[in-house]
C-alpha atoms as a PDB file:
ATOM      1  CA  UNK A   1     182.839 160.356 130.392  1.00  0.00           C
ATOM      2  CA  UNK A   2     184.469 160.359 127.260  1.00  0.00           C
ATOM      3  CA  UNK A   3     184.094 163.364 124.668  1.00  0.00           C
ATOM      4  CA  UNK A   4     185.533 163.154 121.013  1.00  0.00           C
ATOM      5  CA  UNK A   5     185.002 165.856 117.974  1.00  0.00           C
ATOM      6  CA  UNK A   6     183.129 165.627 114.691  1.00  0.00           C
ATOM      7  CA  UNK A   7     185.519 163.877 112.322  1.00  0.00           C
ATOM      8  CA  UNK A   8     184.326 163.855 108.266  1.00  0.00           C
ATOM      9  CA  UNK A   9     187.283 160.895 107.679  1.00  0.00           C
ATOM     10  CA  UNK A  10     187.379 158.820 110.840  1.00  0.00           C
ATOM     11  CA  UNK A  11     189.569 155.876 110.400  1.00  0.00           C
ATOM     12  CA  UNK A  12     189.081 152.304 111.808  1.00  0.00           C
ATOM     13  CA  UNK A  13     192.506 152.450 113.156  1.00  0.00           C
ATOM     14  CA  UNK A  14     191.863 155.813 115.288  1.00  0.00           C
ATOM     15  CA  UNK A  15     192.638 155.460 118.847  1.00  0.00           C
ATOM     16  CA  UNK A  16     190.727 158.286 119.613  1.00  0.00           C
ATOM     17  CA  UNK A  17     187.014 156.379 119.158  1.00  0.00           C
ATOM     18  CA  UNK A  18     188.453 153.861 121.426  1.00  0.00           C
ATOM     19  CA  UNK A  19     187.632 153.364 125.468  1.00  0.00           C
ATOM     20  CA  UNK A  20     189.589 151.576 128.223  1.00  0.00           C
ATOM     21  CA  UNK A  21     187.388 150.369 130.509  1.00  0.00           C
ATOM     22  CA  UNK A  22     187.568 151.000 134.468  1.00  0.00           C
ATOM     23  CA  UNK A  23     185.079 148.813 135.766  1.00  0.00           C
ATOM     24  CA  UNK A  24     183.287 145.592 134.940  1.00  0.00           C
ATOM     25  CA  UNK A  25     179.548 145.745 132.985  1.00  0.00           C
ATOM     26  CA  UNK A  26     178.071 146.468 129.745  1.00  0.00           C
ATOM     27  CA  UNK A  27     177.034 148.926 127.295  1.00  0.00           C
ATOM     28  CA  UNK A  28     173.159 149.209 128.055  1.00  0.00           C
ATOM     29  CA  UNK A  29     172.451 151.637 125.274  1.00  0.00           C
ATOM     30  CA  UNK A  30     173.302 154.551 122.926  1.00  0.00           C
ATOM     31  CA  UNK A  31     170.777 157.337 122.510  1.00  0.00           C
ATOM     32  CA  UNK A  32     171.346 159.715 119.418  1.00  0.00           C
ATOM     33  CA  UNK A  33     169.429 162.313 117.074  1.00  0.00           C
ATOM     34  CA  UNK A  34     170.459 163.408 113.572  1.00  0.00           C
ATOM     35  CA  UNK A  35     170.198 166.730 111.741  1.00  0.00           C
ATOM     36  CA  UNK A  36     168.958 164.967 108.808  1.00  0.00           C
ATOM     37  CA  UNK A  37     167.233 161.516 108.239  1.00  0.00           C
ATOM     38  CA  UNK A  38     170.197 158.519 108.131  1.00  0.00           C
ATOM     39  CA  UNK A  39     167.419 156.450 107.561  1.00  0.00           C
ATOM     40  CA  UNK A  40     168.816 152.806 108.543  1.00  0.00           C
ATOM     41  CA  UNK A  41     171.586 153.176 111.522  1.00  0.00           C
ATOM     42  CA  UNK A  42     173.817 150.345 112.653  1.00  0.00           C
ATOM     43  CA  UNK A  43     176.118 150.128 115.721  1.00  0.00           C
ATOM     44  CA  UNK A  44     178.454 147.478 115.797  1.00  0.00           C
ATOM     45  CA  UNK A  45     180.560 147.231 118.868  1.00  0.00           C
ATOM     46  CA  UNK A  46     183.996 145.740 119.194  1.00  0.00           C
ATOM     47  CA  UNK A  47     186.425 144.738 121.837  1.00  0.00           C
ATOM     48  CA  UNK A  48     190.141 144.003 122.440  1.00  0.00           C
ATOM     49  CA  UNK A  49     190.379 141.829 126.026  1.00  0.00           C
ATOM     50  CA  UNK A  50     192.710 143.087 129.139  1.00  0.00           C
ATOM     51  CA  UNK A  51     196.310 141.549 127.611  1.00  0.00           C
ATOM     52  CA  UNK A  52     195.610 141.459 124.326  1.00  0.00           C
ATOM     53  CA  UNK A  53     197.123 144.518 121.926  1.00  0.00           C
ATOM     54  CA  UNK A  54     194.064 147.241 121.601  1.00  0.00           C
ATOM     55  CA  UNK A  55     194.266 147.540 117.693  1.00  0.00           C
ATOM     56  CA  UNK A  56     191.889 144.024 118.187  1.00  0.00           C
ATOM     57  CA  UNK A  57     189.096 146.600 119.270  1.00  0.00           C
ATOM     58  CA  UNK A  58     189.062 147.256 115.433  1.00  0.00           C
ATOM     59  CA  UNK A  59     188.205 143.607 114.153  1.00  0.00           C
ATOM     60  CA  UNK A  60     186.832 141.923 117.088  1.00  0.00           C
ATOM     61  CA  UNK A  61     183.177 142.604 117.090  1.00  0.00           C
ATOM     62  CA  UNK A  62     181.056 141.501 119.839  1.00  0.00           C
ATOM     63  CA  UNK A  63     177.102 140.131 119.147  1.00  0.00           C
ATOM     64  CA  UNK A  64     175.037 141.399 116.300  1.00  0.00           C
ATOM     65  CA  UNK A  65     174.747 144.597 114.834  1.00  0.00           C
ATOM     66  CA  UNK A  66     172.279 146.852 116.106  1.00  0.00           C
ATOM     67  CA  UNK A  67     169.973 148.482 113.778  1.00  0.00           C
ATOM     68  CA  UNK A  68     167.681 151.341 114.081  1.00  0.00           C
ATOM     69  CA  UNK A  69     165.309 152.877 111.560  1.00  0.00           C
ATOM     70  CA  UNK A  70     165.995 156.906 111.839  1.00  0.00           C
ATOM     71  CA  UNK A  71     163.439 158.576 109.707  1.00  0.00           C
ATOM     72  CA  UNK A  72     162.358 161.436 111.588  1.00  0.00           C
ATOM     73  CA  UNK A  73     165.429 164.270 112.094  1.00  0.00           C
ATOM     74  CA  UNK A  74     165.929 166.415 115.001  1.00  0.00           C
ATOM     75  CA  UNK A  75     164.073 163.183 117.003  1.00  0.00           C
ATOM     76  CA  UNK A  76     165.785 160.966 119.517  1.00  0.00           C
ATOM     77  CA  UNK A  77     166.085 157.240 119.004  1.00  0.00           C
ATOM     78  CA  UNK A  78     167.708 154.833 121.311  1.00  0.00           C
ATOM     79  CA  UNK A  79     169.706 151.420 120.180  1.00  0.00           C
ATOM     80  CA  UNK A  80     169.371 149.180 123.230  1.00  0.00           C
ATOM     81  CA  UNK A  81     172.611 146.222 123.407  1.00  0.00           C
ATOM     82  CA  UNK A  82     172.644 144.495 126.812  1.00  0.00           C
ATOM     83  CA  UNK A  83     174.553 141.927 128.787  1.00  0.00           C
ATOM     84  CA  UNK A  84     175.884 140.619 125.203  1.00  0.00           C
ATOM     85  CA  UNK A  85     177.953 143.683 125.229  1.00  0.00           C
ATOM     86  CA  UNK A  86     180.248 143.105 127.956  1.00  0.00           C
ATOM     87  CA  UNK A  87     183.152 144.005 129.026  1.00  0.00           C
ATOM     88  CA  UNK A  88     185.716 143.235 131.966  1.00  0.00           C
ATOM     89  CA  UNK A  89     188.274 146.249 133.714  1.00  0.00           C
ATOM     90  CA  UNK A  90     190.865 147.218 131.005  1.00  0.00           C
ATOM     91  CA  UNK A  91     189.339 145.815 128.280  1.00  0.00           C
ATOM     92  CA  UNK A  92     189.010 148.211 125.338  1.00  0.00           C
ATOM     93  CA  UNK A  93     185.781 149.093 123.597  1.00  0.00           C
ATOM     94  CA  UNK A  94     185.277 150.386 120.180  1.00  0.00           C
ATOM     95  CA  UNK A  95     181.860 151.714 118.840  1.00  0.00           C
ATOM     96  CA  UNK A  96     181.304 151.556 115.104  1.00  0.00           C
ATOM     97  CA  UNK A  97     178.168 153.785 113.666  1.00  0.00           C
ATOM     98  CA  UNK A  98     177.296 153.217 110.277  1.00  0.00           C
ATOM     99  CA  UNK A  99     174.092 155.073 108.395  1.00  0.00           C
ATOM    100  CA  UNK A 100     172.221 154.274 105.414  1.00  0.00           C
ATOM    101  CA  UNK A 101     172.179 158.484 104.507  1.00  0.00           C
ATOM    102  CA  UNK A 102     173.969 161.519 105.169  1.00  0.00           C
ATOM    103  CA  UNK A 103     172.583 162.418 108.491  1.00  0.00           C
ATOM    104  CA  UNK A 104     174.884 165.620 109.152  1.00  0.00           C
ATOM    105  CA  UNK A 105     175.325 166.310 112.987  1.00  0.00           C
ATOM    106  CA  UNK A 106     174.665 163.667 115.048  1.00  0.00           C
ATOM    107  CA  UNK A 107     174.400 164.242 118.870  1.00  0.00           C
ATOM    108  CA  UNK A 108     174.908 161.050 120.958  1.00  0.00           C
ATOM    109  CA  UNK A 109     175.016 159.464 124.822  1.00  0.00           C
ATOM    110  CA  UNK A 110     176.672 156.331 124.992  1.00  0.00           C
ATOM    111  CA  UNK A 111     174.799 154.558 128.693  1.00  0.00           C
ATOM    112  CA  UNK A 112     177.697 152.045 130.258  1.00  0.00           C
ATOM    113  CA  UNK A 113     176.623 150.260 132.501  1.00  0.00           C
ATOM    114  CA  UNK A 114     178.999 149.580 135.160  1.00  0.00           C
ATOM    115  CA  UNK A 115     179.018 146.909 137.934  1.00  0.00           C
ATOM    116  CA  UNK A 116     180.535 147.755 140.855  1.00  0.00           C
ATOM    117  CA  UNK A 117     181.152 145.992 144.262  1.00  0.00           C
END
């Protein structure tokens, strides 16, 4: 699992919002809910390959951006990625959430799903 706290000035180049990956698979989907409407939501996801330096998790994005239309607070909403959204054992995996409005706390499960032998 991975846990991180509510940050108002996250920065691209944070560590912290990054993953190292144990297995081989793919991020199936996220699953949030916002104290207040963002309204449009995108998730852009971003990856730095076993051997290459991690800070390429910031700038490497992977597949389209994933939009979802959150217009309804306090109500859960799921952004589904797939197979597109790979990833191999030690690469590293950044998640990128962007909203159209303030949406104040936002609650979230991130669903990786892992292949194992």
């Amino acid at each position: 699992g991975s846990t991180t706290s509510e940050d108002t000035t996250p920065s691209a180049n944070s560590g912290s919002f990054r993953l190292c990956m144990p297995y081989v698979g793919y991020l199936e989907k996220i699953i949030f809910r916002t104290q207040s409407t963002a309204d449009t939501v995108d998730f852009e996801i971003y990856k730095a390959p076993s051997g290459t330096d991690a800070d390429d998790a910031d700038q490497n994005k992977l597949s389209a951006t994933v939009s979802i239309e959150d217009d309804t607070a306090h109500t859960v909403q799921t952004a589904t990625f797939g197979t597109a959204y790979s990833f191999a054992a030690g690469d590293v995996m950044a998640i990128k959430m962007t909203y159209e409005s303030q949406p104040d706390d936002i609650d979230l499960t991130i669903i990786w799903r892992v292949l194992v032998d």
